[in-house]
Protein backbone atom coordinates (compact mmCIF):
# COMPACT_ATOMS: atom_id res chain seq x y z
CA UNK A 1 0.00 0.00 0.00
CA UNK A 2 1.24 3.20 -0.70
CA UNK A 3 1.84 6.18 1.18
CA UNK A 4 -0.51 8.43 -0.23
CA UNK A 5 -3.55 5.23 0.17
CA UNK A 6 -2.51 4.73 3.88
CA UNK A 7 -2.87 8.19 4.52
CA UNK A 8 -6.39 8.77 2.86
CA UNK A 9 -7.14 5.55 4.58
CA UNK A 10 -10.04 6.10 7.65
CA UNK A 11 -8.74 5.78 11.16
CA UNK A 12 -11.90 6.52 13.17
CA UNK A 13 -12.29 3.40 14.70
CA UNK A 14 -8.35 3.65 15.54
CA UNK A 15 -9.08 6.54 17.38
CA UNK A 16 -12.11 5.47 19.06
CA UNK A 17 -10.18 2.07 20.21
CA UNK A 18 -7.83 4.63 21.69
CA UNK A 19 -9.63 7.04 23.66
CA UNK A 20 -12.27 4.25 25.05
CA UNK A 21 -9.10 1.90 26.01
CA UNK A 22 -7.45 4.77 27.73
CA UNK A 23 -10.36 5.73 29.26
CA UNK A 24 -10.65 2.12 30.64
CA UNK A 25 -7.04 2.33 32.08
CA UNK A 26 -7.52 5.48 34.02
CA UNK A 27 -10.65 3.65 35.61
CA UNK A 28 -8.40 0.73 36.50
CA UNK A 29 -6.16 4.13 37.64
CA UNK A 30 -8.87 4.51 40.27
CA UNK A 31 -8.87 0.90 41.20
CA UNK A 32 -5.18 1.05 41.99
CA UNK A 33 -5.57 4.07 44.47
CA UNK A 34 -7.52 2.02 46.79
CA UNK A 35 -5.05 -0.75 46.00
CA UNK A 36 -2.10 1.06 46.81
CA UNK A 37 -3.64 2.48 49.77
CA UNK A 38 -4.01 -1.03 51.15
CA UNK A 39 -1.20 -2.72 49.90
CA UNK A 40 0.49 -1.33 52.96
CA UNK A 41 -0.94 -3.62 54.97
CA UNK A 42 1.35 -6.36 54.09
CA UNK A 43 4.03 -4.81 56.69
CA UNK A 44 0.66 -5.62 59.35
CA UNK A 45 2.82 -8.87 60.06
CA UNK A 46 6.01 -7.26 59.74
CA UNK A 47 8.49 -6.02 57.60
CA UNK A 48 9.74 -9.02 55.03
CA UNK A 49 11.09 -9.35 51.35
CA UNK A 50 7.92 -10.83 50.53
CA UNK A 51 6.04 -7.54 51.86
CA UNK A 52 8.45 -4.92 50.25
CA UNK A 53 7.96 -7.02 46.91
CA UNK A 54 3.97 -6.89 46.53
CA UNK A 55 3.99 -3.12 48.06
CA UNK A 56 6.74 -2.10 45.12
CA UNK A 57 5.11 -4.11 42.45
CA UNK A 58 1.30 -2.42 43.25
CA UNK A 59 2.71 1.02 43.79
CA UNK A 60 4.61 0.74 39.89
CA UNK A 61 1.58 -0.35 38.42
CA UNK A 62 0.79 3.25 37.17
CA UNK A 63 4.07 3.25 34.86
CA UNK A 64 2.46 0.26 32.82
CA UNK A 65 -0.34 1.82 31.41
CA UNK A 66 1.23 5.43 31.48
CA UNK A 67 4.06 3.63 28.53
CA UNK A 68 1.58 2.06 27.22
CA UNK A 69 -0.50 5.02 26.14
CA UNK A 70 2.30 7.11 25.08
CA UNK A 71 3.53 4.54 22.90
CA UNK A 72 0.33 3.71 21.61
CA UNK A 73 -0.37 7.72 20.56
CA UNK A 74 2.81 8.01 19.15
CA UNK A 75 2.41 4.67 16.92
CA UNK A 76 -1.22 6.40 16.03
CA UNK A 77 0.96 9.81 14.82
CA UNK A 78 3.44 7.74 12.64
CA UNK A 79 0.44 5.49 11.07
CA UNK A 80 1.44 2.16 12.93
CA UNK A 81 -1.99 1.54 13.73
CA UNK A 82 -1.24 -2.23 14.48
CA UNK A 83 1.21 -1.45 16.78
CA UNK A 84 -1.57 1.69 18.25
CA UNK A 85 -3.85 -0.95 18.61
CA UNK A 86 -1.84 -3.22 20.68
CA UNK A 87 -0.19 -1.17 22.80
CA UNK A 88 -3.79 0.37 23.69
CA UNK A 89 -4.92 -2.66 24.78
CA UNK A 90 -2.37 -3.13 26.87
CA UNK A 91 -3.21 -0.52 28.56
CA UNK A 92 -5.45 -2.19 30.93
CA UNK A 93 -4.66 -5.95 30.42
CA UNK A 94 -3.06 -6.46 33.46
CA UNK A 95 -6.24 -5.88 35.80
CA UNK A 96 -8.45 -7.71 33.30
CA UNK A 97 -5.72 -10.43 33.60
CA UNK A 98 -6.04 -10.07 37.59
CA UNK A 99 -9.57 -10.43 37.65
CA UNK A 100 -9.85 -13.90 34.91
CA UNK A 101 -6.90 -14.72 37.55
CA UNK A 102 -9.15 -14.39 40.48
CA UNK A 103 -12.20 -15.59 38.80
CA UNK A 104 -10.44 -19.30 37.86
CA UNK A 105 -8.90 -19.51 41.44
CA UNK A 106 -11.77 -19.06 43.44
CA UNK A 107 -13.68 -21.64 40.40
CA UNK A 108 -10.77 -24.31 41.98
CA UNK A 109 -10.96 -23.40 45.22
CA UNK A 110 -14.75 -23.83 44.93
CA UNK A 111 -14.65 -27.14 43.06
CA UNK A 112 -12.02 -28.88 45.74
CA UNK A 113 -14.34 -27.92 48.53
């Protein structure tokens, strides 16, 4: 395809997939303040490895999505929409991932008991 056809080429539903995506990750933003707010807890039983690991991993969740988007908008500018596309959906994968996580280890838990 050439340069001039890619360029006339619609990218509506590029954009859309953007801005609704992003939109999703700032919720999952929100869900991650109350997060980080109680991942503190872990120290409750005192201070460990194991503690200082889950508080730092929580509280750098923001950086994820924050790349994500930027590279996403920037792949949008210089017509990569494949790569857009991805990178937008990434945005918020990893809580989606934590809740099908959740969701098939309480299903186990609840068929061994």
């Amino acid at each position: 395809m050439t340069a001039i056809a890619q360029a006339s080429k619609p990218r509506t539903g590029l954009l859309i997939w953007l801005i609704v995506s992003q939109l999703l990750a700032v919720a999952s933003l929100f869900i991650w303040f109350v997060m980080a707010g109680l991942s503190v807890m872990a120290f409750d039983s005192g201070e460990s490895p194991q503690a200082w690991a889950f508080v730092i991993a929580v509280w750098s969740y923001p950086i994820f999505p924050i790349v994500m988007a930027v590279g996403a908008w920037i792949a949008y500018a210089r017509r990569k929409n494949t790569l857009a596309t991805i990178l937008s959906g990434l945005t918020f994968a990893a809580p989606v991932l934590v809740y099908i996580g959740s969701w098939i280890a309480s299903a186990a838990w609840f068929l061994q008991h």
